[in-house]
C-alpha atoms as a PDB file:
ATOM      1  CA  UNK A   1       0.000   0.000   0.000  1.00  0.00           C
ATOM      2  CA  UNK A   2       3.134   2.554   1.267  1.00  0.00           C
ATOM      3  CA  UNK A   3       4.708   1.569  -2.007  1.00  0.00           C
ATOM      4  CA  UNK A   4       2.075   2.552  -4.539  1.00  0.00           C
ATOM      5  CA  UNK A   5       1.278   5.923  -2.653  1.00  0.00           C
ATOM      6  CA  UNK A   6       4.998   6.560  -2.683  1.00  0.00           C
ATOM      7  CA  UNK A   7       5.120   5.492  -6.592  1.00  0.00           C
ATOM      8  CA  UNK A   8       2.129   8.310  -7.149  1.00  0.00           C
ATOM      9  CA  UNK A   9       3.234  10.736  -5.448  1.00  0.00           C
ATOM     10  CA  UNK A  10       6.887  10.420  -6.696  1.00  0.00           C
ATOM     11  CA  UNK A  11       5.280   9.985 -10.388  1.00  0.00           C
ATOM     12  CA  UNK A  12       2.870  13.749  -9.368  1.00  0.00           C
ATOM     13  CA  UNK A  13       6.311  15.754  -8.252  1.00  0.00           C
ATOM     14  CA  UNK A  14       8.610  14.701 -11.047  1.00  0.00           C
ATOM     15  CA  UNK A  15       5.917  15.858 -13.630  1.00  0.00           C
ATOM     16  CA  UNK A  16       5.576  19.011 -11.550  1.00  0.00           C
ATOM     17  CA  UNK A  17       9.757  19.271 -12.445  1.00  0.00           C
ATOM     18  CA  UNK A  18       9.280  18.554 -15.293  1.00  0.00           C
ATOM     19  CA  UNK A  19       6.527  21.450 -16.420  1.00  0.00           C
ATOM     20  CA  UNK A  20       3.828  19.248 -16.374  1.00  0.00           C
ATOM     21  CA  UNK A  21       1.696  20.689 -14.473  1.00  0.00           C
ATOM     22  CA  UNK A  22      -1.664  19.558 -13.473  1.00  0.00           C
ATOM     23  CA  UNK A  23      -4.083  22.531 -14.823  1.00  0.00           C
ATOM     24  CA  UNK A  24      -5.755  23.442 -11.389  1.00  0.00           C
ATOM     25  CA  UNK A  25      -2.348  23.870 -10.642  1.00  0.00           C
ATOM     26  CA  UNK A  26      -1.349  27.962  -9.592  1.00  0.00           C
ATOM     27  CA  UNK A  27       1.899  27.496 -11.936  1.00  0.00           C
ATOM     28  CA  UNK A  28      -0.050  26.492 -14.895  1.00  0.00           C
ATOM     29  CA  UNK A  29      -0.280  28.684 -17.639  1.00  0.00           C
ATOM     30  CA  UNK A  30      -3.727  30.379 -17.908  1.00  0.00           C
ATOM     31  CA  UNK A  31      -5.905  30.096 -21.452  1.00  0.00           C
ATOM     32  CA  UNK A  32      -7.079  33.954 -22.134  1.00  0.00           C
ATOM     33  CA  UNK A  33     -11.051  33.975 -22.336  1.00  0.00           C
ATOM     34  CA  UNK A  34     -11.007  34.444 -25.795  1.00  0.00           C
ATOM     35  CA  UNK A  35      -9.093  31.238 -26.400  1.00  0.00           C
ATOM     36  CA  UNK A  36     -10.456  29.210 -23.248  1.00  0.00           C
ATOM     37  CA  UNK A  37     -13.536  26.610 -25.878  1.00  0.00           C
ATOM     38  CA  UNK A  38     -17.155  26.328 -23.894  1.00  0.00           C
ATOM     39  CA  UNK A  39     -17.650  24.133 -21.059  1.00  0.00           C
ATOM     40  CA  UNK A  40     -17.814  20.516 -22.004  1.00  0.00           C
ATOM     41  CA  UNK A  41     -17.029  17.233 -20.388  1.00  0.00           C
ATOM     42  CA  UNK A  42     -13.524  18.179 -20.874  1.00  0.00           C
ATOM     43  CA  UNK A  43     -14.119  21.341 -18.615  1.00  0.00           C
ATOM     44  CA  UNK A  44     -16.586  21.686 -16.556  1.00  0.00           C
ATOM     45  CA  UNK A  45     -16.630  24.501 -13.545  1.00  0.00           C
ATOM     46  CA  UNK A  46     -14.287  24.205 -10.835  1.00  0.00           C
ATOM     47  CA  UNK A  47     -17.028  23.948  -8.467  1.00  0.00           C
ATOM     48  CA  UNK A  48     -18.623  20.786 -10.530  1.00  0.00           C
ATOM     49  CA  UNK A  49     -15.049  19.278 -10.386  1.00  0.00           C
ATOM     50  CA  UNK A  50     -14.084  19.450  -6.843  1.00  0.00           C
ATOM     51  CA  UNK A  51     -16.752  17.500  -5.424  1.00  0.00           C
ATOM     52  CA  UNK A  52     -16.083  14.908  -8.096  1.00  0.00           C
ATOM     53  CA  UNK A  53     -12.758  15.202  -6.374  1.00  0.00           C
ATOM     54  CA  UNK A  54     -14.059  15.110  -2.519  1.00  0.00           C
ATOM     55  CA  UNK A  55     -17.664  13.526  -2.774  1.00  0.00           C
ATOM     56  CA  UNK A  56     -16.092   9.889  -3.394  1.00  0.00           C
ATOM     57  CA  UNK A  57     -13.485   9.757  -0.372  1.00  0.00           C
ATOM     58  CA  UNK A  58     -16.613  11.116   1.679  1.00  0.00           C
ATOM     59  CA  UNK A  59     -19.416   8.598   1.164  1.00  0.00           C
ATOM     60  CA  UNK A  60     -16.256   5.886   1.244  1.00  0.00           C
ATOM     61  CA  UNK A  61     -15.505   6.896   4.915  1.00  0.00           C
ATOM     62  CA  UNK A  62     -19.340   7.597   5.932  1.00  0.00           C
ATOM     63  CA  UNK A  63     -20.315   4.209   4.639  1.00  0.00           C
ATOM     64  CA  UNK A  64     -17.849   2.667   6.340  1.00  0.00           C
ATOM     65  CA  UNK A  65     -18.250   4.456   9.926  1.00  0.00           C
ATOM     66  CA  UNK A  66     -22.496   3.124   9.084  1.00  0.00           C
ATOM     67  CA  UNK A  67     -21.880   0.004   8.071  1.00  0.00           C
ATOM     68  CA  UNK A  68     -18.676  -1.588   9.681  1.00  0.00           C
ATOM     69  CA  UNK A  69     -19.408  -3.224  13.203  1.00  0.00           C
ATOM     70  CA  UNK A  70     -17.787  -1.467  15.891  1.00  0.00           C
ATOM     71  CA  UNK A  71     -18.429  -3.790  18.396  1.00  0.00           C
ATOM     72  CA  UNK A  72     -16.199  -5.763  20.229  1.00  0.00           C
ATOM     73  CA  UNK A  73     -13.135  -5.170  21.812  1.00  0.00           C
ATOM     74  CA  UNK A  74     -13.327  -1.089  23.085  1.00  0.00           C
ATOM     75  CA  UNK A  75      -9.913   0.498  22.679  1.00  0.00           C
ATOM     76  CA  UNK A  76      -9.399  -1.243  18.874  1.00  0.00           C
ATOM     77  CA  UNK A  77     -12.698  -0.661  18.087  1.00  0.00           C
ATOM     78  CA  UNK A  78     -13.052   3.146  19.099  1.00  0.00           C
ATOM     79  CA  UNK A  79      -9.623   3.393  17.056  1.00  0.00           C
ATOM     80  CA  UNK A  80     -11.422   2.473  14.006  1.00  0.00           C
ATOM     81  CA  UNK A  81     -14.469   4.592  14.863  1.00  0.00           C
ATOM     82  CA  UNK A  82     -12.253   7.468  15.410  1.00  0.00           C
ATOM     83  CA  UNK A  83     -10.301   6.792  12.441  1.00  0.00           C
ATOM     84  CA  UNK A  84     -13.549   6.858  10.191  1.00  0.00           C
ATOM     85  CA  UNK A  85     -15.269   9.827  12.015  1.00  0.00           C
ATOM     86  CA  UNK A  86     -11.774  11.904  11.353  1.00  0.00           C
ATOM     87  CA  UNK A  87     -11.958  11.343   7.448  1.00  0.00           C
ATOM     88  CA  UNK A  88     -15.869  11.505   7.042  1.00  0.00           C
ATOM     89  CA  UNK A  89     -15.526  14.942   9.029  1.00  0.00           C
ATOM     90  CA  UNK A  90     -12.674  15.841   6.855  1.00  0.00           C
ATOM     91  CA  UNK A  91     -13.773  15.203   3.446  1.00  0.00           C
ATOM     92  CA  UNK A  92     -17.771  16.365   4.884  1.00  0.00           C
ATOM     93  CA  UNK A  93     -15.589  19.756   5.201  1.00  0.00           C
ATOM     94  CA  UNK A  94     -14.180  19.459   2.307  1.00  0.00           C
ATOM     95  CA  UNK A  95     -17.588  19.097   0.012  1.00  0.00           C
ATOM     96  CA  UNK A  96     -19.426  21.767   2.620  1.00  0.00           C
ATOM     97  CA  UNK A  97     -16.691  24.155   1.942  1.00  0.00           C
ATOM     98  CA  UNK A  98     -17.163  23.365  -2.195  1.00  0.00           C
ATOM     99  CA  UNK A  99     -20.838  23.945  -2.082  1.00  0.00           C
ATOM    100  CA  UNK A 100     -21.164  26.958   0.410  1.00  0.00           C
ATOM    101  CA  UNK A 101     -17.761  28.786   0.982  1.00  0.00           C
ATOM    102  CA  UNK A 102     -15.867  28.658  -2.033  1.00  0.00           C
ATOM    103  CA  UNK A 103     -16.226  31.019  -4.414  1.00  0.00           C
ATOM    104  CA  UNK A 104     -14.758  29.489  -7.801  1.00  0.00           C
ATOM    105  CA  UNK A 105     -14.368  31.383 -10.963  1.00  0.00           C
ATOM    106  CA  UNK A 106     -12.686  29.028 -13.663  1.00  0.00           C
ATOM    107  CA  UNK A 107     -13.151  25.158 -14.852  1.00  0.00           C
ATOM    108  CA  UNK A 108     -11.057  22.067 -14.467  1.00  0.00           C
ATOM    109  CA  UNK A 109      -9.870  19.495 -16.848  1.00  0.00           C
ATOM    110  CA  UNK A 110     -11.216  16.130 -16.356  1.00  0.00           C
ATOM    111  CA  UNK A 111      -7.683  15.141 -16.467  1.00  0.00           C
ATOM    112  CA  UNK A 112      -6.672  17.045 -13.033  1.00  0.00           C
ATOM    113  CA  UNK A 113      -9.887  16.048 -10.885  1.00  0.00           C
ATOM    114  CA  UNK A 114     -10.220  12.068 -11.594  1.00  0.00           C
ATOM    115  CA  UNK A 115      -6.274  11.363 -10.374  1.00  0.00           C
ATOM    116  CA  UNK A 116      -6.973  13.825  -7.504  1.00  0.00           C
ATOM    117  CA  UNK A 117     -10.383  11.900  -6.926  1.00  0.00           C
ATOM    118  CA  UNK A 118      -8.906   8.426  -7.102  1.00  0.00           C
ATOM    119  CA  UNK A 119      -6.555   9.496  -4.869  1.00  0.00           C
ATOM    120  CA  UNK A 120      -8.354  10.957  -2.270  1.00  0.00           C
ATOM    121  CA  UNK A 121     -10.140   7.760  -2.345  1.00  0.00           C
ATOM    122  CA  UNK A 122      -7.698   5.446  -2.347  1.00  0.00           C
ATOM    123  CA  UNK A 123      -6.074   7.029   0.954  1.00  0.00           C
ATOM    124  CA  UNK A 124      -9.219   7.064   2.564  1.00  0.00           C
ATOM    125  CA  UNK A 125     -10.053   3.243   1.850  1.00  0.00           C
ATOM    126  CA  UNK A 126      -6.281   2.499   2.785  1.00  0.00           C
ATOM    127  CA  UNK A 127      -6.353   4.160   5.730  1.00  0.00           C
ATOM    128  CA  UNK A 128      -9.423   2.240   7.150  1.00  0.00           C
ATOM    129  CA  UNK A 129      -8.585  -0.683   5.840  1.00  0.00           C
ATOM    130  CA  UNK A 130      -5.465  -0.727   7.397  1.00  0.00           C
ATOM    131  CA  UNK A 131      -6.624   0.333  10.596  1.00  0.00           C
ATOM    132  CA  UNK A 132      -9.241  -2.908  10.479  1.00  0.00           C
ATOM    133  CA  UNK A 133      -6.046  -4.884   9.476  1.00  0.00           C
ATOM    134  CA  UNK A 134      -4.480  -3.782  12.967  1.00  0.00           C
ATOM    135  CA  UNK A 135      -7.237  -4.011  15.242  1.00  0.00           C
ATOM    136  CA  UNK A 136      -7.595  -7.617  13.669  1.00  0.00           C
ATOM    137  CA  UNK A 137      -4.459  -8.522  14.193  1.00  0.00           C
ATOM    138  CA  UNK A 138      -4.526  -7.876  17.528  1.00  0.00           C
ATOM    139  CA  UNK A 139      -1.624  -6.087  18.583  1.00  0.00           C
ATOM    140  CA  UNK A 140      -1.192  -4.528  22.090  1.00  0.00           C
ATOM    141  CA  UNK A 141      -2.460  -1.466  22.937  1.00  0.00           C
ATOM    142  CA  UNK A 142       0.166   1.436  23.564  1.00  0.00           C
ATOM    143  CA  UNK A 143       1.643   2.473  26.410  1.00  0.00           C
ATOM    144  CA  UNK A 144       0.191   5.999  26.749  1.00  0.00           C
ATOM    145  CA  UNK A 145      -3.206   6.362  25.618  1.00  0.00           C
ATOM    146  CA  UNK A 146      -3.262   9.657  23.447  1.00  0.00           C
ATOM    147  CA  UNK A 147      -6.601   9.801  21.586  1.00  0.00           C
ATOM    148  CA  UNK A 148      -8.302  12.180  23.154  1.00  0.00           C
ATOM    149  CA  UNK A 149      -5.064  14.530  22.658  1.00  0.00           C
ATOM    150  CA  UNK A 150      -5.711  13.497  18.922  1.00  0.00           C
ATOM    151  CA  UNK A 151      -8.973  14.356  18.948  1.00  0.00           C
ATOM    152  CA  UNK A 152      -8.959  17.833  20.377  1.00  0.00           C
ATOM    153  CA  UNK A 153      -6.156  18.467  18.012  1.00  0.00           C
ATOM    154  CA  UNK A 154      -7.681  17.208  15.199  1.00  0.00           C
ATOM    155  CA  UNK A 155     -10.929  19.597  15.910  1.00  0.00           C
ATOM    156  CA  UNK A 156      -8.663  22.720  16.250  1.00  0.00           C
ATOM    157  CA  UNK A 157      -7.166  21.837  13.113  1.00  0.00           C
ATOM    158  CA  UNK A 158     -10.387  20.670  11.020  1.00  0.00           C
ATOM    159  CA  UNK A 159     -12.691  24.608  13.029  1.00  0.00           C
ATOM    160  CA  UNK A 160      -8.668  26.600  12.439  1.00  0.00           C
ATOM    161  CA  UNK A 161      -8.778  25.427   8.582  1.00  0.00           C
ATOM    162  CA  UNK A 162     -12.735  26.012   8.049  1.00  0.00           C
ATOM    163  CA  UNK A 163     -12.302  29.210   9.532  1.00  0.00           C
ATOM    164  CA  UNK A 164      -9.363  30.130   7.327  1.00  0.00           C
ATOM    165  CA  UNK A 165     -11.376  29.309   4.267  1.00  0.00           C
ATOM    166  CA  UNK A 166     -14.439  31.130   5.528  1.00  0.00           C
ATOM    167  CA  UNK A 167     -12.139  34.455   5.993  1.00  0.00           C
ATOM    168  CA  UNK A 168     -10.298  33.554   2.229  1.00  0.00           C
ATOM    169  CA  UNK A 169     -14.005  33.468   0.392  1.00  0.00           C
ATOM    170  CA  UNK A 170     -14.616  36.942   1.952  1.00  0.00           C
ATOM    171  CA  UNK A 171     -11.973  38.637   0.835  1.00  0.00           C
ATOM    172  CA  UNK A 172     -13.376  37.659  -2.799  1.00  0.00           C
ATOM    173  CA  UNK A 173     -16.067  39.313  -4.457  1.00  0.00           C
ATOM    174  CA  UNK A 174     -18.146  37.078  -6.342  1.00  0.00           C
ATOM    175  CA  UNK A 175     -16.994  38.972 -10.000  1.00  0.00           C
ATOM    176  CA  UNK A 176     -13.472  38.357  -8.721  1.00  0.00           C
ATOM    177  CA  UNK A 177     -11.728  35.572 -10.858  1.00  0.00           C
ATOM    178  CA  UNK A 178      -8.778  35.716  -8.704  1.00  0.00           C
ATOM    179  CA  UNK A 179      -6.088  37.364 -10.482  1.00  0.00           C
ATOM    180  CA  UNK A 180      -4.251  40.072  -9.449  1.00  0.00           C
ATOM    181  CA  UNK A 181      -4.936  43.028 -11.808  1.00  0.00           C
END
């Protein structure tokens, strides 16, 4: 699993080097409105794209925090819970933030949000899965027990970065396409 993440992400920054940039991307060269074709499959609205990114990794870790028993033994059991709730509330953020905070102005190529979608995904169904591979296998528990440490940092973190965005999408008007005139 570590070795095909590594792979990926190896594979995303040598095309970055390289000048292959994906075209969300801030270093990517811009098409001028009069060049830019109309919206197709090939380019739909930034918007449209980003919860094709987020929306998968989202109903992945809500269906399994709904459907997976979390019964049985309480410390490797709340572990998984916790590790579910985390990326359901993340990637529920994520989509929330898509539909009601951001304020988007250009498109995406289809070609940018399905690798960043199958990512996202992927990561999310790794990281339960693995997480159900280690509570099965029974290991012992640590020493120190620091999940509720993890979980108030996790909710700074998750209210600091919502808040962050909420302050960003203000200082936008919604005519504002983002570049600096």
């Amino acid at each position: 699993m570590s070795v095909v993440g590594v792979v990926s992400l190896g594979n995303a920054g040598l095309s970055e080097l390289r000048g292959n940039y994906m075209k969300y991307s801030k270093f990517a060269a811009q098409p001028s409105a009069s060049t830019s074709p109309s919206p197709s499959w090939s380019s739909l609205p930034s918007r449209t794209r980003m919860l094709v990114a987020y929306t998968p990794a989202f109903l992945a870790a809500l269906s399994s925090l709904l459907l997976l028993h979390h019964g049985g033994d309480g410390a490797s059991s709340s572990r998984l819970f916790l590790v579910e709730s985390a990326l359901a509330v993340h990637f529920f953020k994520r989509v929330f933030e898509t539909l009601f905070v951001h304020k988007y102005s250009g498109t995406m190529a289809a070609g940018t949000a399905i690798p960043i979608s199958v990512s996202y995904f992927s990561v999310t169904t790794l990281t339960i899965y693995t997480q159900i591979l280690t509570q099965e296998a029974l290991l012992p528990e640590p020493a120190m027990d620091l999940r509720l440490y993890g979980v108030v940092l996790f909710l700074i973190g998750i209210v600091g970065n919502f808040y962050h965005h909420f302050l960003l999408s203000k200082l936008r008007s919604s005519g504002d396409d983002g570049k600096k005139k």
